[in-house]
N, C-alpha and C. Protein backbone atom coordinates (compact mmCIF):
# COMPACT_ATOMS: atom_id res chain seq x y z
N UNK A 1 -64.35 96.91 -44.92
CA UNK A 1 -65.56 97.70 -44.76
C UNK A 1 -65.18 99.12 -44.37
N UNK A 2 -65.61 99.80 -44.78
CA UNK A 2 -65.55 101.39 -44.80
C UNK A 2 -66.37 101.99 -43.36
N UNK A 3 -65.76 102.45 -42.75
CA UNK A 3 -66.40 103.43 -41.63
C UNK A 3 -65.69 104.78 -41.27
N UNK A 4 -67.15 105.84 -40.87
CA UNK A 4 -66.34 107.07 -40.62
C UNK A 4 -66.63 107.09 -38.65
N UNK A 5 -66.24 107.51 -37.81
CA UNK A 5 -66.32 107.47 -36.73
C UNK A 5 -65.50 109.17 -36.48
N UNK A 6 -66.84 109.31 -35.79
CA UNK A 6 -66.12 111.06 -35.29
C UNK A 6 -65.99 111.09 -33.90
N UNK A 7 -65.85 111.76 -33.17
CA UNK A 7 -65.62 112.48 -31.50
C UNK A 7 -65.69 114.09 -31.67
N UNK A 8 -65.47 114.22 -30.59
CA UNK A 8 -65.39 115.63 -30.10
C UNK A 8 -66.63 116.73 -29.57
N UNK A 9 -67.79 115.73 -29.62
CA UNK A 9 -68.92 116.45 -28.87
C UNK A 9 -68.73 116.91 -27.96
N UNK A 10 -70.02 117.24 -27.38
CA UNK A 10 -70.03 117.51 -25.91
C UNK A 10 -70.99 118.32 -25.54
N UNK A 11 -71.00 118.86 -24.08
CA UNK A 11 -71.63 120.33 -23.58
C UNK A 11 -70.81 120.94 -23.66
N UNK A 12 -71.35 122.24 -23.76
CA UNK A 12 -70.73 123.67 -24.30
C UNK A 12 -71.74 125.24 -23.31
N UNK A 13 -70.86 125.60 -22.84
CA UNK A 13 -71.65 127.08 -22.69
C UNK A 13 -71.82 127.87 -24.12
N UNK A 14 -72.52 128.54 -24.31
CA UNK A 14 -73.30 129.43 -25.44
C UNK A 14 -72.06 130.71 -25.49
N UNK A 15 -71.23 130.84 -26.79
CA UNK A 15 -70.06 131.34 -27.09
C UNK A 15 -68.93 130.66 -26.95
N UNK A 16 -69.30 129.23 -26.69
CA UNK A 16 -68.07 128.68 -26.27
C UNK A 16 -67.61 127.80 -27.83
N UNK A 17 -66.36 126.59 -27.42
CA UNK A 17 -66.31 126.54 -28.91
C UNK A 17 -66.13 124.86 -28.93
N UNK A 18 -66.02 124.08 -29.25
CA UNK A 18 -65.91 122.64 -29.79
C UNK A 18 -65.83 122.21 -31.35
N UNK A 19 -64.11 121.05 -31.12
CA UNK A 19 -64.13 121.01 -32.68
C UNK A 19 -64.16 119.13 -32.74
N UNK A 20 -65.30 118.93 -33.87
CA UNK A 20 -65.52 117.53 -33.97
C UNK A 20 -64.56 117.28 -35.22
N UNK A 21 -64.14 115.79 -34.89
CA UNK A 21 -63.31 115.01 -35.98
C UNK A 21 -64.10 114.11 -36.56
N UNK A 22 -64.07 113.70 -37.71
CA UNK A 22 -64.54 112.22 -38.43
C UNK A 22 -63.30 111.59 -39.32
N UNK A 23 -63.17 111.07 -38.78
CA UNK A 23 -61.95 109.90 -39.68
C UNK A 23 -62.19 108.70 -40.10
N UNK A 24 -62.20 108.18 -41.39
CA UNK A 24 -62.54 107.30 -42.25
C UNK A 24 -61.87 106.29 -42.18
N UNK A 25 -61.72 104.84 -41.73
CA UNK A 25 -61.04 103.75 -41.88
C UNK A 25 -61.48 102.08 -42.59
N UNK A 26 -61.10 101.37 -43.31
CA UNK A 26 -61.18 100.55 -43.63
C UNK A 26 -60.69 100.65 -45.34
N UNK A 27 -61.00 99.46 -45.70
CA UNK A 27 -59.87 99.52 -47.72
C UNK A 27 -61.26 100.39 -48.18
N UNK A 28 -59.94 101.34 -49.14
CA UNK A 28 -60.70 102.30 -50.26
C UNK A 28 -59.70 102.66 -50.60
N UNK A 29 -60.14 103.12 -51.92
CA UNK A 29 -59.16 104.01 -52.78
C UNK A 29 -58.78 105.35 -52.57
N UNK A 30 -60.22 106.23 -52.23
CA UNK A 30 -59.55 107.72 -52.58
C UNK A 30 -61.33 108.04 -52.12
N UNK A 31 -61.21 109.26 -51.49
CA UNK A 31 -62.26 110.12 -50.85
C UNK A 31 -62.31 111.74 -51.67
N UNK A 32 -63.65 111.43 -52.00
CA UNK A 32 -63.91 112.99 -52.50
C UNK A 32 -64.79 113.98 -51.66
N UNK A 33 -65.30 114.35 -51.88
CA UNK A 33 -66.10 115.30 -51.12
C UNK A 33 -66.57 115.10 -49.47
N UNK A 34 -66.24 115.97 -48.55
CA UNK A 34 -66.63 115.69 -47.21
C UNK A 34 -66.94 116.37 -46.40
N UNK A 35 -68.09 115.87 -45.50
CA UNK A 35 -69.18 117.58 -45.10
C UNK A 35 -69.50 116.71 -43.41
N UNK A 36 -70.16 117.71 -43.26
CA UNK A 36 -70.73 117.52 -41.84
C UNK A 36 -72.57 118.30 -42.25
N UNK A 37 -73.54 117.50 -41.17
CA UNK A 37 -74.82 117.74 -41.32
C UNK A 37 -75.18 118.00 -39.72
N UNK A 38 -76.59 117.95 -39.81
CA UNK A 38 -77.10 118.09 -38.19
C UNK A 38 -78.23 118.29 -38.12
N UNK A 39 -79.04 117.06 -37.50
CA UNK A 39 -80.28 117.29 -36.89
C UNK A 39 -81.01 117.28 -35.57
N UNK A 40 -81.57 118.68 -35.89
CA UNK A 40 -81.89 118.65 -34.19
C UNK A 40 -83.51 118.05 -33.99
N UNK A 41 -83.81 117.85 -32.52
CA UNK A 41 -84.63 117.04 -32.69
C UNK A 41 -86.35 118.08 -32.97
N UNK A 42 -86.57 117.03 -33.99
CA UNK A 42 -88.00 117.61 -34.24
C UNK A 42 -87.63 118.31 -35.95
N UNK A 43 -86.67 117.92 -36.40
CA UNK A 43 -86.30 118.92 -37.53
C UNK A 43 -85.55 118.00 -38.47
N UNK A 44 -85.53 118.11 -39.80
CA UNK A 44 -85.15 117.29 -40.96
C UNK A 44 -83.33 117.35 -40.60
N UNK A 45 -82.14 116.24 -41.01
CA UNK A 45 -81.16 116.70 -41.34
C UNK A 45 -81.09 117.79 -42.25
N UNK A 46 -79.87 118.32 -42.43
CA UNK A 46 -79.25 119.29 -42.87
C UNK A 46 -77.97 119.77 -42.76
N UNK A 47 -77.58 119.84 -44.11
CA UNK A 47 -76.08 120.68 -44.03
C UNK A 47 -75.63 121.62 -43.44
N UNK A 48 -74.75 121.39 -43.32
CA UNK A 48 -73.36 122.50 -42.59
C UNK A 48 -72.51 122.49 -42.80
N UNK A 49 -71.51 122.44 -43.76
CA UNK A 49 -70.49 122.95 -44.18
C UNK A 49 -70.08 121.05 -45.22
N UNK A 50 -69.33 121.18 -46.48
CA UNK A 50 -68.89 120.38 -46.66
C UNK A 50 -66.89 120.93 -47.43
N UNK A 51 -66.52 120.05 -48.10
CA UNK A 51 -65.42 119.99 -48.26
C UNK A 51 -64.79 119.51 -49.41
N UNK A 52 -64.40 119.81 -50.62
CA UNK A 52 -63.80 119.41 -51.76
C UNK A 52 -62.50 118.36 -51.72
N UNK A 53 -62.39 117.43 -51.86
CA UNK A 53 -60.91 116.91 -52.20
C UNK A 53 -59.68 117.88 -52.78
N UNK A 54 -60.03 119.05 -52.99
CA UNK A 54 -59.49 120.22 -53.89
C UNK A 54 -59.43 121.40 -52.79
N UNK A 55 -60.48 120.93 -51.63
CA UNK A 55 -59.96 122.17 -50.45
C UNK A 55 -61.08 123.35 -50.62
N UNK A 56 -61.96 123.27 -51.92
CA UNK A 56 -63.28 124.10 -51.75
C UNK A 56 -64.32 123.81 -50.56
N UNK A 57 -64.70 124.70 -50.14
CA UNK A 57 -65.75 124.63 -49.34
C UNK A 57 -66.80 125.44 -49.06
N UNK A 58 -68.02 125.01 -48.53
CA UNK A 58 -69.07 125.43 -48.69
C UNK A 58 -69.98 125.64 -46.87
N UNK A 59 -71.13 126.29 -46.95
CA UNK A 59 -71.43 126.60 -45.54
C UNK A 59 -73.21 126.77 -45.35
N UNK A 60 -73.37 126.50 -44.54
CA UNK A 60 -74.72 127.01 -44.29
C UNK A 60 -74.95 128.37 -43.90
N UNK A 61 -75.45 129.22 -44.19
CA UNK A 61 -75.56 130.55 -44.08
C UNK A 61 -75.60 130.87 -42.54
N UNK A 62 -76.51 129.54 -41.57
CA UNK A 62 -76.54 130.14 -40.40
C UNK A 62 -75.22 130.23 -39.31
N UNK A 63 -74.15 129.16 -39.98
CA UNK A 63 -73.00 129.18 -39.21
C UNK A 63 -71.57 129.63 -40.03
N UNK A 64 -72.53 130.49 -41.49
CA UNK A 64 -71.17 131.42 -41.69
C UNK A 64 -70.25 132.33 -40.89
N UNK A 65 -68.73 132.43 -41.50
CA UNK A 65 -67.62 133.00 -40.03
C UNK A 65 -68.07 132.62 -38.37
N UNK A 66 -68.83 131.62 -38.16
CA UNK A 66 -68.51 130.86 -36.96
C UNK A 66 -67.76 129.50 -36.80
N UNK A 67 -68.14 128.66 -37.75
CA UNK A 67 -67.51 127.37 -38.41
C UNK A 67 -66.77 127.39 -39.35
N UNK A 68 -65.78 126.27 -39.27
CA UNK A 68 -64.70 126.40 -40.35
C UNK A 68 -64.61 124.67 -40.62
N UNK A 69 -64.69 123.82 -41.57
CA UNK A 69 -64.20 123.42 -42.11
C UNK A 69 -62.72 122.96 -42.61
N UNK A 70 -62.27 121.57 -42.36
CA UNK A 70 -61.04 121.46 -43.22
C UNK A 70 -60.99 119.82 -43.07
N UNK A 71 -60.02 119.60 -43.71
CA UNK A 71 -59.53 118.26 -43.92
C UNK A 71 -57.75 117.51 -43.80
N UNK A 72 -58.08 116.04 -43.28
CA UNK A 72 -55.86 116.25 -43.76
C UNK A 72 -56.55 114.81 -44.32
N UNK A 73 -55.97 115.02 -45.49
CA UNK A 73 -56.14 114.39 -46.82
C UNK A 73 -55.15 113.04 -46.19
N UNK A 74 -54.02 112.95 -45.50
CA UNK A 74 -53.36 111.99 -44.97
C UNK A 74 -53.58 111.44 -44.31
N UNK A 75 -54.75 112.08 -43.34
CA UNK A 75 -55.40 111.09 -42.46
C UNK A 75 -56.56 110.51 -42.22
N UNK A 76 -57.15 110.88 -43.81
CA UNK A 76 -58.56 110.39 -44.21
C UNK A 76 -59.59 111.15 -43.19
N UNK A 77 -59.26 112.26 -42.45
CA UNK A 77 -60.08 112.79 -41.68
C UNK A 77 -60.35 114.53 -42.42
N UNK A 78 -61.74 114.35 -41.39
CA UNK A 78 -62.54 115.97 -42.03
C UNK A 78 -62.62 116.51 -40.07
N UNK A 79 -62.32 117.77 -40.01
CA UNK A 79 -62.77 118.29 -39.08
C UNK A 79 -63.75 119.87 -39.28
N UNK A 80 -64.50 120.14 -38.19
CA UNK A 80 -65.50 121.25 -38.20
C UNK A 80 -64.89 121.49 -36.74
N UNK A 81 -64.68 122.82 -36.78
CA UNK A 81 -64.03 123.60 -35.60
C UNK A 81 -65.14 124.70 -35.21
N UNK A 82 -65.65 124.97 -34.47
CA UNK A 82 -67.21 125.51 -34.22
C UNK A 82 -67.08 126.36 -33.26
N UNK A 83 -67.04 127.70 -33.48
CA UNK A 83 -67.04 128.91 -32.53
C UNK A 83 -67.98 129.66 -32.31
N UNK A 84 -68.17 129.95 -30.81
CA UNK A 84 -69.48 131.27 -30.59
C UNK A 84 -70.69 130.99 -31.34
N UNK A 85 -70.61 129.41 -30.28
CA UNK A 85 -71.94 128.25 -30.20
C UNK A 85 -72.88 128.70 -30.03
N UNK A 86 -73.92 128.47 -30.53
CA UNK A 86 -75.55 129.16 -30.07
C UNK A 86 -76.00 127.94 -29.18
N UNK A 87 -77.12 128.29 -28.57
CA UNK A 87 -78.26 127.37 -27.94
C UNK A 87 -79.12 126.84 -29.70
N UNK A 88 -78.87 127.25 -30.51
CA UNK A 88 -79.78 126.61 -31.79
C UNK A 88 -78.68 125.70 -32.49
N UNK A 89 -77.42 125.64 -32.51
CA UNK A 89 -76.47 124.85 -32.90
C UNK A 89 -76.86 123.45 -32.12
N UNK A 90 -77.55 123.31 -31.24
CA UNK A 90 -77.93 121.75 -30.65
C UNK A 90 -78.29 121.14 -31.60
N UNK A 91 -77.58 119.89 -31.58
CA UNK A 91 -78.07 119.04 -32.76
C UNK A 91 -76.98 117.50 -32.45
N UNK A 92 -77.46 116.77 -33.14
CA UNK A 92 -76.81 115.44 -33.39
C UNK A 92 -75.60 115.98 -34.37
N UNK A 93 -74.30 115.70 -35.14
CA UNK A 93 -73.81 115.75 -36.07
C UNK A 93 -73.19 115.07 -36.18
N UNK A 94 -73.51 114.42 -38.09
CA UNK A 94 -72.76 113.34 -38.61
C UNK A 94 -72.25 114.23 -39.47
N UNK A 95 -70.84 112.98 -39.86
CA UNK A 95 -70.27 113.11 -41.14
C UNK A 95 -70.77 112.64 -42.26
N UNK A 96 -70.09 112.65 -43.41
CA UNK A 96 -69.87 112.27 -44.34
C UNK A 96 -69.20 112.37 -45.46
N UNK A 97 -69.45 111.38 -46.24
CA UNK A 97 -67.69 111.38 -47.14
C UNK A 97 -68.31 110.68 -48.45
N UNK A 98 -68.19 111.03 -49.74
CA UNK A 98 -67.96 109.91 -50.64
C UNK A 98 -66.79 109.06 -50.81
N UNK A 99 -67.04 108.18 -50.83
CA UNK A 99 -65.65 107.23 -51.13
C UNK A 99 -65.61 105.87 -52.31
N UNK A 100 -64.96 105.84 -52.49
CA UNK A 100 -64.72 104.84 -53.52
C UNK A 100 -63.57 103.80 -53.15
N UNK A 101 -64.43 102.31 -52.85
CA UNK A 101 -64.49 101.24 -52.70
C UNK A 101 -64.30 100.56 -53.60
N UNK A 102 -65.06 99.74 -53.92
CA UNK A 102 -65.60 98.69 -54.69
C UNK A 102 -66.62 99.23 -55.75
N UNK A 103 -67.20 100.43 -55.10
CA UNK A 103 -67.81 101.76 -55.96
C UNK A 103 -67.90 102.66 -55.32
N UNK A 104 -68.01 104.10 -56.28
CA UNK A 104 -68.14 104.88 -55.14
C UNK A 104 -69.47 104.99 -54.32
N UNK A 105 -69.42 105.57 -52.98
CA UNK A 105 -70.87 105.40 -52.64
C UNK A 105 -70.23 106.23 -51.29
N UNK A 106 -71.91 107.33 -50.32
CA UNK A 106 -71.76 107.81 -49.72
C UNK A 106 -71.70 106.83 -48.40
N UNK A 107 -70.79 107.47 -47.37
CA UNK A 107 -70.59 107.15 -46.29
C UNK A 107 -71.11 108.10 -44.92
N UNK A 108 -71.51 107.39 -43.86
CA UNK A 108 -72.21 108.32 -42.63
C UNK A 108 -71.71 107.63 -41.36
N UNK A 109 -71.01 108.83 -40.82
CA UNK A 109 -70.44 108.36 -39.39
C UNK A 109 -71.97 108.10 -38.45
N UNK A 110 -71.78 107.87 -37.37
CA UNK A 110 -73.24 107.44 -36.12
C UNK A 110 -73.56 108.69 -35.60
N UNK A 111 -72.75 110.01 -35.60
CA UNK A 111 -73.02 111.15 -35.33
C UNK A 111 -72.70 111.15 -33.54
N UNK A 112 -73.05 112.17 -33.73
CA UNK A 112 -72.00 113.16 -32.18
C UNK A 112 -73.08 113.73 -31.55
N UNK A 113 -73.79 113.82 -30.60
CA UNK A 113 -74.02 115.48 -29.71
C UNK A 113 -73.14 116.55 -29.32
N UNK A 114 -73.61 117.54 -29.68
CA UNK A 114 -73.63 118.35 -29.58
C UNK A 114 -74.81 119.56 -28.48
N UNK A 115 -74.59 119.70 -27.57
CA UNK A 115 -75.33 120.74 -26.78
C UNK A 115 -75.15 121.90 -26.14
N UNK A 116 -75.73 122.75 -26.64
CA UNK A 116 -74.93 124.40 -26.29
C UNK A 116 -76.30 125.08 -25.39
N UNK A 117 -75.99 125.05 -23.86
CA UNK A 117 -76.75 125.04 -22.83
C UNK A 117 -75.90 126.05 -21.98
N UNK A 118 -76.59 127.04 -21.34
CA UNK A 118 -75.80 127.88 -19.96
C UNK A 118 -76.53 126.83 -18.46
C-alpha cells in the first residue's frame, strides 16, 4: 500500500522559515509529478508549488521567491522549504504525488499545520 507521510510543521514567528518533507513509502514503480497544497480554514484547498519528475516546477503566485520546491528522486521524497512566513500562509498542508502502482493514481499525505503567529 502506498503512503505519503510528511513532518516538519509547526509554529513559526511571521518572517520566520519552516521546511516540510513528504516521503512516499510502500511497492510502486516510479513517481511523477509532486506538489504540495493548503487549506486554510474556511477556504477551498489549493496549490502551492508542484514538481516534475524532470525537476520543472511550478508556484502559486502568492508564495513566489518565498518558497522553493524540490525533490530527491532517491528518496521518494518532495520537500517545500518556506521563507518570510506570513500570518496568511496558515494553513493545513498536504502532499501529493502521482504514482504508479498497480495503476497510476494520485496520492495524499494527512497533511501538516502550519501556523505563522507573533
Amino acid at each position: 500500500q502506498v503512503q505519503l507521510v510528511e513532518s516538519g510543521g509547526g509554529l513559526v514567528q511571521p518572517g520566520g522559515s519552516l521546511r516540510l518533507s513528504c516521503a512516499a513509502s510502500g511497492s510502486f514503480f516510479s513517481i511523477n509529478t509532486m506538489g504540495w497544497y493548503r487549506q486554510a480554514p474556511g477556504k477551498e484547498r489549493g496549490l502551492v508549488a508542484f514538481i516534475t519528475n524532470g525537476g520543472n516546477t511550478n508556484y502559486a503566485n502568492s508564495v513566489k521567491g518565498r518558497f522553493t520546491i524540490s525533490r530527491d528522486n532517491a528518496k521518494n521524497t518532495v520537500y517545500l522549504q518556506m521563507n518570510n512566513l506570513k500570518p496568511e500562509d496558515t494553513a493545513v498542508y498536504y502532499c501529493n504525488a502521482a504514482i504508479s502502482s498497480t495503476a497510476w493514481d494520485i496520492y495524499w499525505g494527512q497533511g501538516t499545520q502550519v501556523t505563522v503567529s507573533s
